[in-house]
Each structure stands twice: as C-alpha cells, then as structure tokens.
PDB file of N, CA and C in Angstrom:
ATOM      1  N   UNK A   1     -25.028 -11.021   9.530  1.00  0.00           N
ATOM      2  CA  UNK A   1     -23.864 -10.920  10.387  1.00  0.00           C
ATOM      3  C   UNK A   1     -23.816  -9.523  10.998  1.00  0.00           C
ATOM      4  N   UNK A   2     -23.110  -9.497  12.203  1.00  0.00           N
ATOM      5  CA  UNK A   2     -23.032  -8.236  12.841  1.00  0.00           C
ATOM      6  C   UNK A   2     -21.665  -7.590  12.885  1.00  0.00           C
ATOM      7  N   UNK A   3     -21.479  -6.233  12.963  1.00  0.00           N
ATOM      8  CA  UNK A   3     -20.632  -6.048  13.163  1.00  0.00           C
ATOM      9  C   UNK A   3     -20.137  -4.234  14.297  1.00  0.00           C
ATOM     10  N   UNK A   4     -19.076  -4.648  14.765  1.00  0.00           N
ATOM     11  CA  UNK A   4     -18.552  -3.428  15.787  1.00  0.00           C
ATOM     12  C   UNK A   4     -17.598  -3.297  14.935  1.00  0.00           C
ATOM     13  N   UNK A   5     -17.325  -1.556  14.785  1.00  0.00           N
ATOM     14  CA  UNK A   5     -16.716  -1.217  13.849  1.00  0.00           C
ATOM     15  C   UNK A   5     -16.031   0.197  14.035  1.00  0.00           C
ATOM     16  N   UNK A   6     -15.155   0.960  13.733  1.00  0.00           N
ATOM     17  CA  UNK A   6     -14.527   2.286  14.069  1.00  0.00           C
ATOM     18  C   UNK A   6     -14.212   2.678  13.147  1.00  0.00           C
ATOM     19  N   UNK A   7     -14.392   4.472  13.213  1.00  0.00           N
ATOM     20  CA  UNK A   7     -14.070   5.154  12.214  1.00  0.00           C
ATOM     21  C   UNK A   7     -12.744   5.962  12.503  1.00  0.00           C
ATOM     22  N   UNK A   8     -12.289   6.362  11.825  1.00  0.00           N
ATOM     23  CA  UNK A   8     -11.727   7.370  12.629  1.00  0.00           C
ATOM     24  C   UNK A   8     -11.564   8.907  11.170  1.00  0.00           C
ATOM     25  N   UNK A   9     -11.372   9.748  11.766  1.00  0.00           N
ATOM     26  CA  UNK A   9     -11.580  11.276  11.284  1.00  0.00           C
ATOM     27  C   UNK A   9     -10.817  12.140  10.814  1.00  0.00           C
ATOM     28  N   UNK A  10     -10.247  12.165   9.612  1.00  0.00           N
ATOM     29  CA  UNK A  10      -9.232  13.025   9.331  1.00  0.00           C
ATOM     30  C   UNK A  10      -9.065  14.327  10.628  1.00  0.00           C
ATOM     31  N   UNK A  11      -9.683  15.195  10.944  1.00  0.00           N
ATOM     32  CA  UNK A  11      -9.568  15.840  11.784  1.00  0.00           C
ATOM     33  C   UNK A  11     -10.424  16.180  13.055  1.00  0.00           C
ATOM     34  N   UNK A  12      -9.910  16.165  14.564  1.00  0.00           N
ATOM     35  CA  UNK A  12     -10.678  16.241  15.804  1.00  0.00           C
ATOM     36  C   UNK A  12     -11.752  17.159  15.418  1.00  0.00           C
ATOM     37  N   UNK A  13     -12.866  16.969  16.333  1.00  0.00           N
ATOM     38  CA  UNK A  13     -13.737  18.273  16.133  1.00  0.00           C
ATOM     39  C   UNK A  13     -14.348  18.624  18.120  1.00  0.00           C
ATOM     40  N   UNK A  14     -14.986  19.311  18.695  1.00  0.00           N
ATOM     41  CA  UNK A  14     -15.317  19.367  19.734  1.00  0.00           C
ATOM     42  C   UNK A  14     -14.361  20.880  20.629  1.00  0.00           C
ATOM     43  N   UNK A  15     -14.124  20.944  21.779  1.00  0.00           N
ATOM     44  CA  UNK A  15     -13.444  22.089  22.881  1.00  0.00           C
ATOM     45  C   UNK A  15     -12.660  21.739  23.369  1.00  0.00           C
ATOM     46  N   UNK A  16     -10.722  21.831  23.124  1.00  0.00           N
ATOM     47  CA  UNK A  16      -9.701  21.762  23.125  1.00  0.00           C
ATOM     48  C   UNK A  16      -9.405  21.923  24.827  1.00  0.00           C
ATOM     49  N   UNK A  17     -10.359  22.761  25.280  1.00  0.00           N
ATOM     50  CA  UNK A  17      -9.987  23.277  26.914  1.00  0.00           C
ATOM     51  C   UNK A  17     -11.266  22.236  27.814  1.00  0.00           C
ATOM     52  N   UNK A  18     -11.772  21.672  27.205  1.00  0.00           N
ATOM     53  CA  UNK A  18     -12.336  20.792  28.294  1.00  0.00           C
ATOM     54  C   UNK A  18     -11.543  19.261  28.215  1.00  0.00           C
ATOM     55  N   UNK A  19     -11.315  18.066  29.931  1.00  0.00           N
ATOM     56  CA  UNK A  19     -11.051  16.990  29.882  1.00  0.00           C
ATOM     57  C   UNK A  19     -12.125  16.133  28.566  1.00  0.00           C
ATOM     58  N   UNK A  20     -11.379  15.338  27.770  1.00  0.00           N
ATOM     59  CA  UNK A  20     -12.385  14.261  26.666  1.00  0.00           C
ATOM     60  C   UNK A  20     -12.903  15.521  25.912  1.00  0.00           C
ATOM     61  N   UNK A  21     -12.597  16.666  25.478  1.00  0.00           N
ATOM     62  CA  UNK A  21     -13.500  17.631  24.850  1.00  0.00           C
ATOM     63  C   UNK A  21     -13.455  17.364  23.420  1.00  0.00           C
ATOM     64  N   UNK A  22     -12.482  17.046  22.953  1.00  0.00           N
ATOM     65  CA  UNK A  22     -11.635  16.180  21.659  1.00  0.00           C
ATOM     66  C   UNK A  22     -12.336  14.930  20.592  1.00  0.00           C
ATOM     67  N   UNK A  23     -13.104  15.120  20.204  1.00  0.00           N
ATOM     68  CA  UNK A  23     -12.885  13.800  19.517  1.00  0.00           C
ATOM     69  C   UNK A  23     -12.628  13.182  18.114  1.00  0.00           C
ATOM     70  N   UNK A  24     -12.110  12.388  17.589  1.00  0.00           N
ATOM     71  CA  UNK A  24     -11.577  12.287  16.067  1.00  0.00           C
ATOM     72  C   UNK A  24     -11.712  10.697  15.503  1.00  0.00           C
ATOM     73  N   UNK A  25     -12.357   9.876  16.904  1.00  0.00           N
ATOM     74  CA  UNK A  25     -13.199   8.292  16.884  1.00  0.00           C
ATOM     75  C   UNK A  25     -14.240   8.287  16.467  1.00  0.00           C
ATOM     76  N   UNK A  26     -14.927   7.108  15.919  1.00  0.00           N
ATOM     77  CA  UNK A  26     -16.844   6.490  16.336  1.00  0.00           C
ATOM     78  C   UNK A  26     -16.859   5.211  16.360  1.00  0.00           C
ATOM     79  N   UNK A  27     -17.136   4.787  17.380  1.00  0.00           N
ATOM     80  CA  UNK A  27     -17.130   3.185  17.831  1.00  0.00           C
ATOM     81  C   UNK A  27     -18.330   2.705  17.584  1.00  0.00           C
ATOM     82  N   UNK A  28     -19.188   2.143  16.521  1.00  0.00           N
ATOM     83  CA  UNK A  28     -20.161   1.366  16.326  1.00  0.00           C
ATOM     84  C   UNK A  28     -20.320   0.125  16.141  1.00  0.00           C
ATOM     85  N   UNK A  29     -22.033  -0.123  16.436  1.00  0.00           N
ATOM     86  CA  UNK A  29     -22.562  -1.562  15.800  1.00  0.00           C
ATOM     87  C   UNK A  29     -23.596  -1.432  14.745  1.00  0.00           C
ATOM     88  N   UNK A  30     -23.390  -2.485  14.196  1.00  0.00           N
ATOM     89  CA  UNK A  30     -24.573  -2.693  13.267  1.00  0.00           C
ATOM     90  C   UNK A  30     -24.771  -3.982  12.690  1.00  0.00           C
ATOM     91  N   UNK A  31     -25.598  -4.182  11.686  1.00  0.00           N
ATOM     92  CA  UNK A  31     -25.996  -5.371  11.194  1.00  0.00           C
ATOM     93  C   UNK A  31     -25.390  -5.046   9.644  1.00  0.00           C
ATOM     94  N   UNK A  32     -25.904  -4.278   9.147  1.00  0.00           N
ATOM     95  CA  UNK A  32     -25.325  -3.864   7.604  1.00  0.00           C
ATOM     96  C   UNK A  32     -24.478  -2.484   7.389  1.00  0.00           C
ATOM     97  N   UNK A  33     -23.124  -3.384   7.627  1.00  0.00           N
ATOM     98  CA  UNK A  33     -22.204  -1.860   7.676  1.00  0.00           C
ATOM     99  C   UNK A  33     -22.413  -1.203   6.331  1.00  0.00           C
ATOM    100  N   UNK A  34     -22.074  -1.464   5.341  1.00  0.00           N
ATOM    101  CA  UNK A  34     -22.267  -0.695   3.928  1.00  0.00           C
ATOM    102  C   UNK A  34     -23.156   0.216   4.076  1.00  0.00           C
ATOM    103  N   UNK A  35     -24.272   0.222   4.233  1.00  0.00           N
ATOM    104  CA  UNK A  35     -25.577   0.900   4.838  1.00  0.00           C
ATOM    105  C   UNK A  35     -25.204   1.983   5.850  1.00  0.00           C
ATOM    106  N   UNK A  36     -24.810   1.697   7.116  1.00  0.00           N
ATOM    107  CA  UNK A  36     -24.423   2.203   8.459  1.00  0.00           C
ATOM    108  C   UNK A  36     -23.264   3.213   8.054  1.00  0.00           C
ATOM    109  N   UNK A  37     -22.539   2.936   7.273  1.00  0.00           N
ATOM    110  CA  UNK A  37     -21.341   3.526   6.582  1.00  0.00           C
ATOM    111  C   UNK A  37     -21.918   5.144   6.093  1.00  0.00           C
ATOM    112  N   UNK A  38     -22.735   4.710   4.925  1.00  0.00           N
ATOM    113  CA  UNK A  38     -23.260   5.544   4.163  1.00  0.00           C
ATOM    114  C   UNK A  38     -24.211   6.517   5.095  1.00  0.00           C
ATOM    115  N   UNK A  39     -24.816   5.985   6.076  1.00  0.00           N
ATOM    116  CA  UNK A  39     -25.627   7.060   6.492  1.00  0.00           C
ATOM    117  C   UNK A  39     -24.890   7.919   7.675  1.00  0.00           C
ATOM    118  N   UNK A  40     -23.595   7.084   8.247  1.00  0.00           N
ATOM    119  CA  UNK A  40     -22.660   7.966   8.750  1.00  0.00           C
ATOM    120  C   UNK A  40     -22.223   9.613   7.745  1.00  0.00           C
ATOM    121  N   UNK A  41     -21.975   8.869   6.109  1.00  0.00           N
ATOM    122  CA  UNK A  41     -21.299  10.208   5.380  1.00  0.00           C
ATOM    123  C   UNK A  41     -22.268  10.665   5.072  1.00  0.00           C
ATOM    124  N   UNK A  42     -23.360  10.726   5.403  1.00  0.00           N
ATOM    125  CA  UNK A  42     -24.611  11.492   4.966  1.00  0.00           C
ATOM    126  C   UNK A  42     -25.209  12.151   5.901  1.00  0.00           C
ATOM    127  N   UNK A  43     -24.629  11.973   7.146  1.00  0.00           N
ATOM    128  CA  UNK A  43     -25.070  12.929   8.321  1.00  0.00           C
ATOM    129  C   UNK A  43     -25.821  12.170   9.195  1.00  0.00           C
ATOM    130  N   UNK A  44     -26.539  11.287   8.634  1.00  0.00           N
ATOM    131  CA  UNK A  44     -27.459  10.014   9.743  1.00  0.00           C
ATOM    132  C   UNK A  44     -27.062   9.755  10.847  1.00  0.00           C
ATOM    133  N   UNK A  45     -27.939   9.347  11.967  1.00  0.00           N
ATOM    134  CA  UNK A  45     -27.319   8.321  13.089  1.00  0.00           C
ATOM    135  C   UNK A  45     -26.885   9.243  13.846  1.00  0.00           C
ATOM    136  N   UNK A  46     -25.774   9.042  14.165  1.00  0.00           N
ATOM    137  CA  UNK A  46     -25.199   9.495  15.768  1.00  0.00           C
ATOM    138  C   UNK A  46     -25.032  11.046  15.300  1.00  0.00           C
ATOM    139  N   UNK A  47     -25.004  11.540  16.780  1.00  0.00           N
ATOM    140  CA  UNK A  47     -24.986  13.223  16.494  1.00  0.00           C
ATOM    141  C   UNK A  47     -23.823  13.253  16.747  1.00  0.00           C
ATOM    142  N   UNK A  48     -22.428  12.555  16.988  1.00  0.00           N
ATOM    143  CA  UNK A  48     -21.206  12.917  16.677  1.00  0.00           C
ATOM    144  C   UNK A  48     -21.024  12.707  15.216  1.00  0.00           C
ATOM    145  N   UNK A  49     -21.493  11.763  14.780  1.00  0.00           N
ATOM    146  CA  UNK A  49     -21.317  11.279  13.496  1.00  0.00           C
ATOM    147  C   UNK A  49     -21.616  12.879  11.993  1.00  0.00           C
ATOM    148  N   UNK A  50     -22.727  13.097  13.094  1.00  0.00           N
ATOM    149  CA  UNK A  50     -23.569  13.972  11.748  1.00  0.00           C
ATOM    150  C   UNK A  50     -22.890  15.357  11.927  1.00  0.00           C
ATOM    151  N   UNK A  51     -22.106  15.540  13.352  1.00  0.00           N
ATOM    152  CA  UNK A  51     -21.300  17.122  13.460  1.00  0.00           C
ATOM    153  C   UNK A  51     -20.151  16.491  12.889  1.00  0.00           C
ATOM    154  N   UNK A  52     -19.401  16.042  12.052  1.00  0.00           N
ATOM    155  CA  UNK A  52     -18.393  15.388  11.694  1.00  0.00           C
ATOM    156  C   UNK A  52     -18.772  15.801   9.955  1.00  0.00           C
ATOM    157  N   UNK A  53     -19.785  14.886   9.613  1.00  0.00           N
ATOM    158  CA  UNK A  53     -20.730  15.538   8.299  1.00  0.00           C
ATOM    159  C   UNK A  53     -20.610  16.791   7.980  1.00  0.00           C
ATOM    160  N   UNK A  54     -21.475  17.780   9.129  1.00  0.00           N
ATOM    161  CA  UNK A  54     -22.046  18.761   8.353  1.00  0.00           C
ATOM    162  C   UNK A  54     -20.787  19.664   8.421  1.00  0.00           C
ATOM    163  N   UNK A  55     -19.624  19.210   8.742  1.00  0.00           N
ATOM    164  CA  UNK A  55     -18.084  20.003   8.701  1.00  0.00           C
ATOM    165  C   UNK A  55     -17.365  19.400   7.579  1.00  0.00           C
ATOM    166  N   UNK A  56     -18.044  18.588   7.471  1.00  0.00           N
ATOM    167  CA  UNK A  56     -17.556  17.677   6.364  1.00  0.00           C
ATOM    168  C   UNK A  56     -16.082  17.493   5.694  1.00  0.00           C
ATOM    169  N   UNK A  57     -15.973  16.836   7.300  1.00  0.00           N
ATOM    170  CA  UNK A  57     -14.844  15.780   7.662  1.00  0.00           C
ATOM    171  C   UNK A  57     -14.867  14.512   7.297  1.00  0.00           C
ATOM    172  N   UNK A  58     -13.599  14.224   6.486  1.00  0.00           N
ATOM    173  CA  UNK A  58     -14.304  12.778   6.029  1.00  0.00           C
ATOM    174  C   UNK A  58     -13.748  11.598   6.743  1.00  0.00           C
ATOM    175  N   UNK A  59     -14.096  10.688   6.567  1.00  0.00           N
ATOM    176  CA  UNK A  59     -13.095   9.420   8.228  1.00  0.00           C
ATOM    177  C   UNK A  59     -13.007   8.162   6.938  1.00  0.00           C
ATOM    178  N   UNK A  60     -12.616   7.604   7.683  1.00  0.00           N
ATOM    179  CA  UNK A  60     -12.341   5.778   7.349  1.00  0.00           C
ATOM    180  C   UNK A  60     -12.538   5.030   8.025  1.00  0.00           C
ATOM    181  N   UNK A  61     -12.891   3.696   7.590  1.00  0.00           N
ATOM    182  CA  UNK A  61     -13.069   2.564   8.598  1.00  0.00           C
ATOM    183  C   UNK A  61     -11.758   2.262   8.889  1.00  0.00           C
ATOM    184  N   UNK A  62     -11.570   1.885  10.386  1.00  0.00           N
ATOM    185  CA  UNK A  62     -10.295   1.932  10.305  1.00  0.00           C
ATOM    186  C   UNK A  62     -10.250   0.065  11.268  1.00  0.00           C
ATOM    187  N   UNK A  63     -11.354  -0.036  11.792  1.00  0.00           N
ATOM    188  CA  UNK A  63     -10.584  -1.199  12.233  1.00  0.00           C
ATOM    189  C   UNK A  63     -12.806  -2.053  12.236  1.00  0.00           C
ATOM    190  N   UNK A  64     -12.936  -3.457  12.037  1.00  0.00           N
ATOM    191  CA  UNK A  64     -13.994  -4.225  12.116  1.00  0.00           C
ATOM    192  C   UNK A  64     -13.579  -5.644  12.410  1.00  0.00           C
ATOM    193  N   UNK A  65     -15.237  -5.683  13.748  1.00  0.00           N
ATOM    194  CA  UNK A  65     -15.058  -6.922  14.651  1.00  0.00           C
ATOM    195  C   UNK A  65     -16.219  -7.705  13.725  1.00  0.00           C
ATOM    196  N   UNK A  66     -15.725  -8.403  12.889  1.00  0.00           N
ATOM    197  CA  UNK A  66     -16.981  -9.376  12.264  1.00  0.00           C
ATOM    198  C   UNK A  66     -17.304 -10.133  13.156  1.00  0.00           C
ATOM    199  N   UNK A  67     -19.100 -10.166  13.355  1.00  0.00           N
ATOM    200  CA  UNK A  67     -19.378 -10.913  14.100  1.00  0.00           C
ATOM    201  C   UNK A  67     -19.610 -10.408  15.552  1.00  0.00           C
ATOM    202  N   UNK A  68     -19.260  -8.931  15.812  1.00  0.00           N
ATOM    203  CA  UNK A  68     -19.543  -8.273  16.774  1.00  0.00           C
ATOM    204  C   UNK A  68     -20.569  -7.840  17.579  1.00  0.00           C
ATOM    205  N   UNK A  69     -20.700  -8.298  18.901  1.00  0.00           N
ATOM    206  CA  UNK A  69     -22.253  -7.939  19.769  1.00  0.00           C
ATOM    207  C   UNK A  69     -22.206  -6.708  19.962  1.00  0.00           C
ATOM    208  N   UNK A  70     -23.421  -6.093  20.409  1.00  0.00           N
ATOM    209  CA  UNK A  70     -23.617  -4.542  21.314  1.00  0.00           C
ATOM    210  C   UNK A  70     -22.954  -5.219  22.734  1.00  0.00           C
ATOM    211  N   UNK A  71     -22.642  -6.120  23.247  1.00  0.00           N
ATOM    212  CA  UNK A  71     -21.586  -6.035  24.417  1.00  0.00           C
ATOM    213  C   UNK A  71     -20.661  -5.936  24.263  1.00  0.00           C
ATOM    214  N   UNK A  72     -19.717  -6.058  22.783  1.00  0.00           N
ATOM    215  CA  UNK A  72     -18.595  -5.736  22.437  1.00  0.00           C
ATOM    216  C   UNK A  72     -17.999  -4.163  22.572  1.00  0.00           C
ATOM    217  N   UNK A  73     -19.796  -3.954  21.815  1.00  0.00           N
ATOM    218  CA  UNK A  73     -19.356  -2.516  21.509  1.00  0.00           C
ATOM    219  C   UNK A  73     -19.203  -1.760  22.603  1.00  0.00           C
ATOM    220  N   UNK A  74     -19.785  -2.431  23.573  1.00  0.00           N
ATOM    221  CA  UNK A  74     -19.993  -1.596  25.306  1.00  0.00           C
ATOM    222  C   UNK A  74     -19.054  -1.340  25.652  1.00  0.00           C
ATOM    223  N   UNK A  75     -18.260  -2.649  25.773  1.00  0.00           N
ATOM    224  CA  UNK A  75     -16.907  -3.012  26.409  1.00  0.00           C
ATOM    225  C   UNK A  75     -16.041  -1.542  25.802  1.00  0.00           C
ATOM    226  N   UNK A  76     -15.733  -1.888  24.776  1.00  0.00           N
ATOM    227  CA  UNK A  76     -14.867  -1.756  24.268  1.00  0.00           C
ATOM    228  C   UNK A  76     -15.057   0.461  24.120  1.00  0.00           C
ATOM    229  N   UNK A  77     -16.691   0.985  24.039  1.00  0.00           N
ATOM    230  CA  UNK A  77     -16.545   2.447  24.310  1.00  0.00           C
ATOM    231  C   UNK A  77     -16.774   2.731  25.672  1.00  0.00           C
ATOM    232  N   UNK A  78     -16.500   1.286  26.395  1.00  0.00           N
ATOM    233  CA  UNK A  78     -16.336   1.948  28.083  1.00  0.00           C
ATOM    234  C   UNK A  78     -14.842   2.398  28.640  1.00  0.00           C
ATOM    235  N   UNK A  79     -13.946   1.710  27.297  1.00  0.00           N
ATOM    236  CA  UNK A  79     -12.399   1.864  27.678  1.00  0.00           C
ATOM    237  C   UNK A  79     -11.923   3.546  27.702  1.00  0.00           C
ATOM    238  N   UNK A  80     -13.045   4.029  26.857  1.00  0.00           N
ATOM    239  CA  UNK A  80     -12.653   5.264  26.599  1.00  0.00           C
ATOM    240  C   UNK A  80     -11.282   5.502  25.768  1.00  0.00           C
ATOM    241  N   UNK A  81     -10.483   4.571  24.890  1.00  0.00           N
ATOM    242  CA  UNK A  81      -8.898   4.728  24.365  1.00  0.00           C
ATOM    243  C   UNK A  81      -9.416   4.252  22.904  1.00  0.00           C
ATOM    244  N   UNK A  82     -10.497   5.066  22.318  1.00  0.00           N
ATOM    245  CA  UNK A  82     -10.157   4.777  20.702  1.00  0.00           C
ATOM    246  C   UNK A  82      -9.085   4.996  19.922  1.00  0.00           C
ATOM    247  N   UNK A  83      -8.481   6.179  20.316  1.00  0.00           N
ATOM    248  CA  UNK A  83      -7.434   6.477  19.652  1.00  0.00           C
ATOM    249  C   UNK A  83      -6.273   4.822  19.877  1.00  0.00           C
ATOM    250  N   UNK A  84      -6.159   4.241  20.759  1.00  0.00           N
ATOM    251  CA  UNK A  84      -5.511   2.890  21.128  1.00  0.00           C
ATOM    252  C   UNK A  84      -6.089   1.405  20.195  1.00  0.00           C
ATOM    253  N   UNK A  85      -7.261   2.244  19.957  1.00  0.00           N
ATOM    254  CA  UNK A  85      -7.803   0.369  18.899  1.00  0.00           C
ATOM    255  C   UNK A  85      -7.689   0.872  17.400  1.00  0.00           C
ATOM    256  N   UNK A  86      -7.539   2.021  17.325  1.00  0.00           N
ATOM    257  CA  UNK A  86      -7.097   3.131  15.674  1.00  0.00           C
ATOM    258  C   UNK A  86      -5.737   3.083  15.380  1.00  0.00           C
ATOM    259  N   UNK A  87      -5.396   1.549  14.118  1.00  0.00           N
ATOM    260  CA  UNK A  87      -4.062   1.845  13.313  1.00  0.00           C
ATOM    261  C   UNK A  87      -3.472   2.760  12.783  1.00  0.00           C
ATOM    262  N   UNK A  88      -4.245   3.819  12.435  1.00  0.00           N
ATOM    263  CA  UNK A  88      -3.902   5.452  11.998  1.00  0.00           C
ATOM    264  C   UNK A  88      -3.262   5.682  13.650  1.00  0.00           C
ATOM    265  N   UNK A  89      -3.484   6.137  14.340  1.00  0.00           N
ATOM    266  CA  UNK A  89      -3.709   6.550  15.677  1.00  0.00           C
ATOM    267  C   UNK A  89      -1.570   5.282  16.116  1.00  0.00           C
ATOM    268  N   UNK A  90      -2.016   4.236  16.788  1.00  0.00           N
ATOM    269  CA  UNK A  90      -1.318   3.478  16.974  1.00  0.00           C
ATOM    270  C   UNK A  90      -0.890   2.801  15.976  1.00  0.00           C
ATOM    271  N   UNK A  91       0.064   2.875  15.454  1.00  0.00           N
ATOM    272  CA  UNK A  91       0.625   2.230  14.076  1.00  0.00           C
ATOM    273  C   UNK A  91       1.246   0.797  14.144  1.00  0.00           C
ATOM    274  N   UNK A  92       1.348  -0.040  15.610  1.00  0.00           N
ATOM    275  CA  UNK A  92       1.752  -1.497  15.935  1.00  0.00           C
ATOM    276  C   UNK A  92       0.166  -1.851  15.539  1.00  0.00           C
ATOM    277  N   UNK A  93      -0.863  -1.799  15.581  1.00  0.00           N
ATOM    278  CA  UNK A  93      -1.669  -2.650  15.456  1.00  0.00           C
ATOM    279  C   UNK A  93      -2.345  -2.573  13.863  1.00  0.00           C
ATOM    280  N   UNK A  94      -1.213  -2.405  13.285  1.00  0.00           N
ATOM    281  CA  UNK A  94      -1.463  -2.328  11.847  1.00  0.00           C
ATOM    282  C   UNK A  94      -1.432  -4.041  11.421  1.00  0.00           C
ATOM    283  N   UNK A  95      -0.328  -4.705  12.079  1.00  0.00           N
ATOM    284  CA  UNK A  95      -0.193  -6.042  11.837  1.00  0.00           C
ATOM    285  C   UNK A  95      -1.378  -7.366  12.380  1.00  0.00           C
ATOM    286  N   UNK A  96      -2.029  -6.583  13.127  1.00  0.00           N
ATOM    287  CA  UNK A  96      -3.577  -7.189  13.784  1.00  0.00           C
ATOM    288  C   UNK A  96      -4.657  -7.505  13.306  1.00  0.00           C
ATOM    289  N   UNK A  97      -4.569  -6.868  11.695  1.00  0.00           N
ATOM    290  CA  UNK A  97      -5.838  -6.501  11.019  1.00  0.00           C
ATOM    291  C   UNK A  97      -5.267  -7.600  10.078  1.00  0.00           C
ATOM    292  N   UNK A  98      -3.953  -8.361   9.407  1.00  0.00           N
ATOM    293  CA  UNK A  98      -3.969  -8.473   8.499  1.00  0.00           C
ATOM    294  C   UNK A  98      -4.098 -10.421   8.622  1.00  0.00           C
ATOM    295  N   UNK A  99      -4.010 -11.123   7.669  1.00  0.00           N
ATOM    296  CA  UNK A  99      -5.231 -12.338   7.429  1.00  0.00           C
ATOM    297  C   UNK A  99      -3.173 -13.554   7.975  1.00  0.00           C
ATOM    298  N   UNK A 100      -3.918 -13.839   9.121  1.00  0.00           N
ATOM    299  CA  UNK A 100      -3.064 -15.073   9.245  1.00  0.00           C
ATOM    300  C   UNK A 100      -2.050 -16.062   8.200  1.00  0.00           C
ATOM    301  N   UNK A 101      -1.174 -16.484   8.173  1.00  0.00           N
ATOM    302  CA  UNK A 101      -0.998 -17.438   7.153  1.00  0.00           C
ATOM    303  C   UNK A 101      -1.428 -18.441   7.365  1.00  0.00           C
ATOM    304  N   UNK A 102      -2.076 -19.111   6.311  1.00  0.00           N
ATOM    305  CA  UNK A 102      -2.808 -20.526   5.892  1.00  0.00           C
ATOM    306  C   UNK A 102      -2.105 -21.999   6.280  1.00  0.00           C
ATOM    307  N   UNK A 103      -0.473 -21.740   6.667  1.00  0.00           N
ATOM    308  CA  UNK A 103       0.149 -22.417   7.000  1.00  0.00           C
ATOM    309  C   UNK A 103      -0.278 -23.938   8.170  1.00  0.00           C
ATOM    310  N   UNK A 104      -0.581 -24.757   7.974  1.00  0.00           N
ATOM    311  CA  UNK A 104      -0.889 -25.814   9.246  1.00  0.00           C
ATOM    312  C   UNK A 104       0.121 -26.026  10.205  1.00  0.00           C
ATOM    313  N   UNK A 105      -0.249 -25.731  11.314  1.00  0.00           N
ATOM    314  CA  UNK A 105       0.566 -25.658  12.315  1.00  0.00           C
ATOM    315  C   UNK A 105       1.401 -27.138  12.301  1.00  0.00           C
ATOM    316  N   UNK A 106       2.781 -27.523  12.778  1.00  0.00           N
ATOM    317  CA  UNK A 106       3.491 -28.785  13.146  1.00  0.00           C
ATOM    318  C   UNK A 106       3.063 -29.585  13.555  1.00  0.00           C
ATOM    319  N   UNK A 107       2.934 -30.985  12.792  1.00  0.00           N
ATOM    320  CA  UNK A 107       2.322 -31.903  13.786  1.00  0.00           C
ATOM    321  C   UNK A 107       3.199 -32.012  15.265  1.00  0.00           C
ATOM    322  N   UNK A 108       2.038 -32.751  16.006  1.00  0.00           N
ATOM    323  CA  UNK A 108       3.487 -33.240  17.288  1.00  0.00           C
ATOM    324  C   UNK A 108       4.401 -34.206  16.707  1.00  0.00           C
ATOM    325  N   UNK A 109       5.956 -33.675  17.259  1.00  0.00           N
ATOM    326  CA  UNK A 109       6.847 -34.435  17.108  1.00  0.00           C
ATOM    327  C   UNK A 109       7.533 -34.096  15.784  1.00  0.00           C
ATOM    328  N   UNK A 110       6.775 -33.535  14.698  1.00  0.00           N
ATOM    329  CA  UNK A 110       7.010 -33.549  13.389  1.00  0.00           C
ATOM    330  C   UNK A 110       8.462 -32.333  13.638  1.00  0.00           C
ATOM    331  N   UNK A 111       9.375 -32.540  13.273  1.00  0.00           N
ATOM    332  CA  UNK A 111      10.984 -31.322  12.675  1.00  0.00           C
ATOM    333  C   UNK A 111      10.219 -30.250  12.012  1.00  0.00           C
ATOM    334  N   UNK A 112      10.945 -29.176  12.421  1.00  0.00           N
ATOM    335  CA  UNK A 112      10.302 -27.817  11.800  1.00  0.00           C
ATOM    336  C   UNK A 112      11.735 -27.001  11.161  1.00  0.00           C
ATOM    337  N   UNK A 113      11.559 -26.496   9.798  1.00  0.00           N
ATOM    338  CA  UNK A 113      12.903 -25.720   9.280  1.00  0.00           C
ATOM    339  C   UNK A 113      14.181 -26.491   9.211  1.00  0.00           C
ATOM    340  N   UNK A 114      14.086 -28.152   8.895  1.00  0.00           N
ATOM    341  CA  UNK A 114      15.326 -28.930   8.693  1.00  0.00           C
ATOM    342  C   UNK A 114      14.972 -30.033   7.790  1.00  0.00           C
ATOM    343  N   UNK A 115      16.062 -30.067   6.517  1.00  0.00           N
ATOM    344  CA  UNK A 115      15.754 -30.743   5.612  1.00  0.00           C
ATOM    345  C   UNK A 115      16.781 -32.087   5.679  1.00  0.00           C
TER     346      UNK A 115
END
C-alpha cells in the first residue's frame, strides 16, 4: 500500500525575511511509511527533512492519505498551504482524521429518532 503523508515540526527552520523562507511542513510519499518515517529522524531523504535532523527538531505525523499516489502528493505540494492540511496548524480538521461511525445509514422511507 501507498501512502502521502505530512509531518509537521515542532519548530520552523529556514530565513524569516524572505517570501516562503519559513518552513515547519514535509509533504511525502511512500510505499513503507514506518521505514520512510525512520529515515526522515535519521537525517535520510529529503534535504529539508535532514536540516530539520541535524537541528534536531523533532516533528509528527500529523495527517496520512492511505492509499496515496505521487499525483496526490503533487497536487496537494502544488497548493503550497501545508500549514492548512496540519491539525496542529488548523485545529477544525482535527475531526477529519477521526474513523466514521459504523452506523448504517436509513433505509428509504424507514423513521429516524422516533419510537
């Protein structure tokens, strides 16, 4: 299985006086996050990832698209608004992440909330 996935960074790192100079996201893909994870906190992989490391800043997963393509991942770091798909960051999409109720929807016709 695949997955697109975000971290986000206890603290920004990058140049406060440039536009986008900021960053405190990492929008990835992979096939074996556990793996991808680990070589993120180990400095591996992306060179934002590994200047994040060797400051050793630590992040969290903060949000995963199971099942996620590299066109997802496109899409979605072409928006440029990680801080907007980050529940730390935006605190409404805390309720987005969490598991539906199991409930079966009404049949047609069937009374709903009357005994």
């Amino acid at each position: 299985m695949s997955f697109v996935y975000l971290l986000h960074y206890e603290q920004a790192i990058g140049n406060p006086h440039q536009a986008h100079g900021l960053a405190q996201h990492y929008l990835g893909y992979t096939r074996n996050l556990s793996q991808r994870l680990q070589d993120h906190a180990q400095g591996k992989g992306a060179k934002l990832t590994a200047a994040f490391a060797e400051q050793g800043i630590p992040f969290e997963c903060v949000r995963i698209w199971k099942g996620g393509t590299r066109s997802l991942e496109r899409q979605l770091k072409r928006r440029h608004n990680h801080p907007q798909l980050c529940p730390i960051c935006n605190p409404q999409l805390q309720h987005w992440d969490k598991p539906q109720s199991k409930k079966r929807p009404p049949a047609r016709g069937e009374v709903v909330g009357k005994t």
